[in-house]
C-alpha atoms as a PDB file:
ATOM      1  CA  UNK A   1     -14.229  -3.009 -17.891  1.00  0.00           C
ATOM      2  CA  UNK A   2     -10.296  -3.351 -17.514  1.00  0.00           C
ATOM      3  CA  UNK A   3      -8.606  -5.362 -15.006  1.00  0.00           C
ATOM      4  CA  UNK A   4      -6.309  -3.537 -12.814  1.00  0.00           C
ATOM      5  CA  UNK A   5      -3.256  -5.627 -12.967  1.00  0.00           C
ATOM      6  CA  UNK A   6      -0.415  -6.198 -10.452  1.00  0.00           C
ATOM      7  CA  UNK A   7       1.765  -3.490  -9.747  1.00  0.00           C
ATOM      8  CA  UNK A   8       5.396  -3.818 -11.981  1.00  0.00           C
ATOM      9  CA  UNK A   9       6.744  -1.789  -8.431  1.00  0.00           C
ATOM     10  CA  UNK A  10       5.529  -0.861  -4.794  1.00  0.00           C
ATOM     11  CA  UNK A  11       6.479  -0.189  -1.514  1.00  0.00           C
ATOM     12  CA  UNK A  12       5.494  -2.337   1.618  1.00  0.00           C
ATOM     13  CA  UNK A  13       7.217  -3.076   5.084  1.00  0.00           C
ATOM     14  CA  UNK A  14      10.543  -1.085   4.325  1.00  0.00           C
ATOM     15  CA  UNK A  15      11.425  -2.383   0.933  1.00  0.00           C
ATOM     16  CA  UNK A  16      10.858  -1.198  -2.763  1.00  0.00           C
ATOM     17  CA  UNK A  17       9.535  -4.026  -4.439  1.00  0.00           C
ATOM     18  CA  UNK A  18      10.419  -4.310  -8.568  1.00  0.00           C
ATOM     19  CA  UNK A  19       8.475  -7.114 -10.745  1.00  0.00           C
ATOM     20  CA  UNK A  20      11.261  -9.611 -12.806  1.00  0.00           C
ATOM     21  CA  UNK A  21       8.907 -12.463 -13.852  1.00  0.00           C
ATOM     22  CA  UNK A  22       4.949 -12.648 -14.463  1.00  0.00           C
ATOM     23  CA  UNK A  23       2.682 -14.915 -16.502  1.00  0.00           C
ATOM     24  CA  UNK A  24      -1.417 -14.982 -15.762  1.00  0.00           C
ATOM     25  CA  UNK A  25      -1.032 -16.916 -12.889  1.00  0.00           C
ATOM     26  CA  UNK A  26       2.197 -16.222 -10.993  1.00  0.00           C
ATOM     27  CA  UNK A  27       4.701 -12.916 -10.394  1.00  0.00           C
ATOM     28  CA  UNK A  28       8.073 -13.157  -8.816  1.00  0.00           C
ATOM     29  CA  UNK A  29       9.407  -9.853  -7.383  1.00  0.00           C
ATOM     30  CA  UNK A  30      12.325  -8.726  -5.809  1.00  0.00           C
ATOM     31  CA  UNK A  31      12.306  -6.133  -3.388  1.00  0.00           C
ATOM     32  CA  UNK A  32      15.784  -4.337  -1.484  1.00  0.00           C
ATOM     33  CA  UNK A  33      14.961  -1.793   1.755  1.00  0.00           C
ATOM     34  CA  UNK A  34      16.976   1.337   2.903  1.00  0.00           C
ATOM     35  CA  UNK A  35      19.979  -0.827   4.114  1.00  0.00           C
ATOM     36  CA  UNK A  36      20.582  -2.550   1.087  1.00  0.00           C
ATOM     37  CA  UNK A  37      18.876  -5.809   2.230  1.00  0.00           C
ATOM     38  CA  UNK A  38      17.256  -8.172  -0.829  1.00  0.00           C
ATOM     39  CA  UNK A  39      14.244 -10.526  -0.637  1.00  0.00           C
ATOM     40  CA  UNK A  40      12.487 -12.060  -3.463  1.00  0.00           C
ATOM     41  CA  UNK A  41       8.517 -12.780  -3.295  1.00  0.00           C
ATOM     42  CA  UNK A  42       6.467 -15.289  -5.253  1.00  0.00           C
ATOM     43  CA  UNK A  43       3.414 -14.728  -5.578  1.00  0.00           C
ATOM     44  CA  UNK A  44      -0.006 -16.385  -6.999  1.00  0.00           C
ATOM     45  CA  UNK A  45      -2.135 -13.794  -9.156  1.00  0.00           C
ATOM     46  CA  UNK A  46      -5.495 -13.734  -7.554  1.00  0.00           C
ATOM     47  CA  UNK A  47      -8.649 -11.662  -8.846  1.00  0.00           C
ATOM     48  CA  UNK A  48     -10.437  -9.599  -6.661  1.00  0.00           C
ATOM     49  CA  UNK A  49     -14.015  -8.315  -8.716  1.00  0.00           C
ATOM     50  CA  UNK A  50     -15.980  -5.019  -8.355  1.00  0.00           C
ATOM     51  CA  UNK A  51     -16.670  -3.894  -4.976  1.00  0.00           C
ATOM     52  CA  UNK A  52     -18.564  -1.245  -3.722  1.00  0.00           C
ATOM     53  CA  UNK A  53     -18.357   0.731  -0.306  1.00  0.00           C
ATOM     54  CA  UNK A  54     -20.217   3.150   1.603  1.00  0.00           C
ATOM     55  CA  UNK A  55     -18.309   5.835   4.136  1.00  0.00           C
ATOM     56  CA  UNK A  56     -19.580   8.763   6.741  1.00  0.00           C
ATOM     57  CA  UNK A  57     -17.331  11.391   6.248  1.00  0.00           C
ATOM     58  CA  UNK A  58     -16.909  13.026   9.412  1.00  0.00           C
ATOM     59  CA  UNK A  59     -18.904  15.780   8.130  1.00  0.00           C
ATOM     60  CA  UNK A  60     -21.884  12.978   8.146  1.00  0.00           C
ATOM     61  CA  UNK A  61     -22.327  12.843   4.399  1.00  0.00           C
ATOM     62  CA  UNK A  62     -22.075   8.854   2.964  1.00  0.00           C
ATOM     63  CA  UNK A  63     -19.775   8.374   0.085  1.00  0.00           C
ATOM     64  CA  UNK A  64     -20.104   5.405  -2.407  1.00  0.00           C
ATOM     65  CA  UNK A  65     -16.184   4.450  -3.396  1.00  0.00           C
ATOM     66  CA  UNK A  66     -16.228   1.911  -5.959  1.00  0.00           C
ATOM     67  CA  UNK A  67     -13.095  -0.700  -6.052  1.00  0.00           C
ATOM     68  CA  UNK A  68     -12.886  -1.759  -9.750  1.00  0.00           C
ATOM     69  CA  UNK A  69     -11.949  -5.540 -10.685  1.00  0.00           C
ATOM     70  CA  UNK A  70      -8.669  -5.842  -9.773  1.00  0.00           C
ATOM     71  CA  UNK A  71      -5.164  -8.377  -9.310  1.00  0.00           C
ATOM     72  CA  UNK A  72      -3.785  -8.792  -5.896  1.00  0.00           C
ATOM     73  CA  UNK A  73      -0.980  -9.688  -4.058  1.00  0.00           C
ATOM     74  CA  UNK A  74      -0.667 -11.737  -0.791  1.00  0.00           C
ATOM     75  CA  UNK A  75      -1.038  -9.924   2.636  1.00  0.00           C
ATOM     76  CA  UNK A  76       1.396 -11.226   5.459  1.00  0.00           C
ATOM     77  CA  UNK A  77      -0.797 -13.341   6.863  1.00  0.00           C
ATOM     78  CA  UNK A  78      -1.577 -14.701   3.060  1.00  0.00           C
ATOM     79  CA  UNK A  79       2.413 -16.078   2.946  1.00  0.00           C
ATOM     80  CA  UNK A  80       2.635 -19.604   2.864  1.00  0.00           C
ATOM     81  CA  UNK A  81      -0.716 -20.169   0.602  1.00  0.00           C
ATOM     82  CA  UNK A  82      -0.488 -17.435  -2.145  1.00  0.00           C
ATOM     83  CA  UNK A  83       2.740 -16.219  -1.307  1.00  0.00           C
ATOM     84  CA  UNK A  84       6.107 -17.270  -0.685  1.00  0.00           C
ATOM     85  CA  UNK A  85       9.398 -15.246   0.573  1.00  0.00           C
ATOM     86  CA  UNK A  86      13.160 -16.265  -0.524  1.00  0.00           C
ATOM     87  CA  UNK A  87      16.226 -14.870   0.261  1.00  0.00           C
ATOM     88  CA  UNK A  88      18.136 -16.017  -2.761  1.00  0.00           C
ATOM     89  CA  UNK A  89      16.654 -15.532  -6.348  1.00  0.00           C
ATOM     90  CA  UNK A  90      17.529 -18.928  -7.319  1.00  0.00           C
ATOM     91  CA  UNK A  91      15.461 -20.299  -4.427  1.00  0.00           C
ATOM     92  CA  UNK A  92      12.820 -17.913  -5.728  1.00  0.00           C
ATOM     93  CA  UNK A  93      12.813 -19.007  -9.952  1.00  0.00           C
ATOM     94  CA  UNK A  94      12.687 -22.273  -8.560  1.00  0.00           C
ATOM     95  CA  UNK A  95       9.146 -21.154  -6.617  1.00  0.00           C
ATOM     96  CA  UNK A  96       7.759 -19.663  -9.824  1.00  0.00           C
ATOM     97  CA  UNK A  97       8.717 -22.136 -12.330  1.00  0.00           C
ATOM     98  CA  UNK A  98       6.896 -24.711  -9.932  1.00  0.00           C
ATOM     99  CA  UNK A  99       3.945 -22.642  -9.782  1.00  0.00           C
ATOM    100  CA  UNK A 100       3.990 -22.690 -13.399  1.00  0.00           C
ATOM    101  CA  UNK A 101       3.922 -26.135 -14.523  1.00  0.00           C
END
């Protein structure tokens, strides 16, 4: 089965978020909101395998939804251990290429 990887863009908190950098283990993205603001995000590449889930509809009936193996990102309260934020992309290649070695 194929591995869902990272997103190359998203949306999250008010900005648009664009991939620049990746290898197997790290991404560094930069991401600009609706007032022209720019952040950069490093980020470890994590694997997250198969998971099934069961769900009552409201009409009662259970539905199976199957997650396949997938790459994630960070969530908020991830930053600091899998992710990092920078407000300058130098600040930010410096992140990744740390990450790296």
């Amino acid at each position: 089965m194929e591995i869902r990887q990272l997103p190359l863009n998203f949306g999250v908190n008010g900005y648009q978020y664009t991939q620049l950098r990746r290898t197997d283990t790290v991404a560094l993205y930069t991401g600009v909101n609706n007032r022209g603001s720019t952040t950069y995000e490093v980020h470890k590449v994590r694997f997250k395998p198969l998971l099934s889930a069961k769900f009552k509809g409201l009409n009662g009936v259970i539905k199976i939804v199957n997650y396949p193996d997938r790459e994630i990102l960070a969530s908020n309260e991830e930053f600091g251990r899998f992710a990092w934020s920078y407000h300058t992309e130098p600040d930010a290649i410096s992140k990744f290429e740390a990450l790296i070695k």
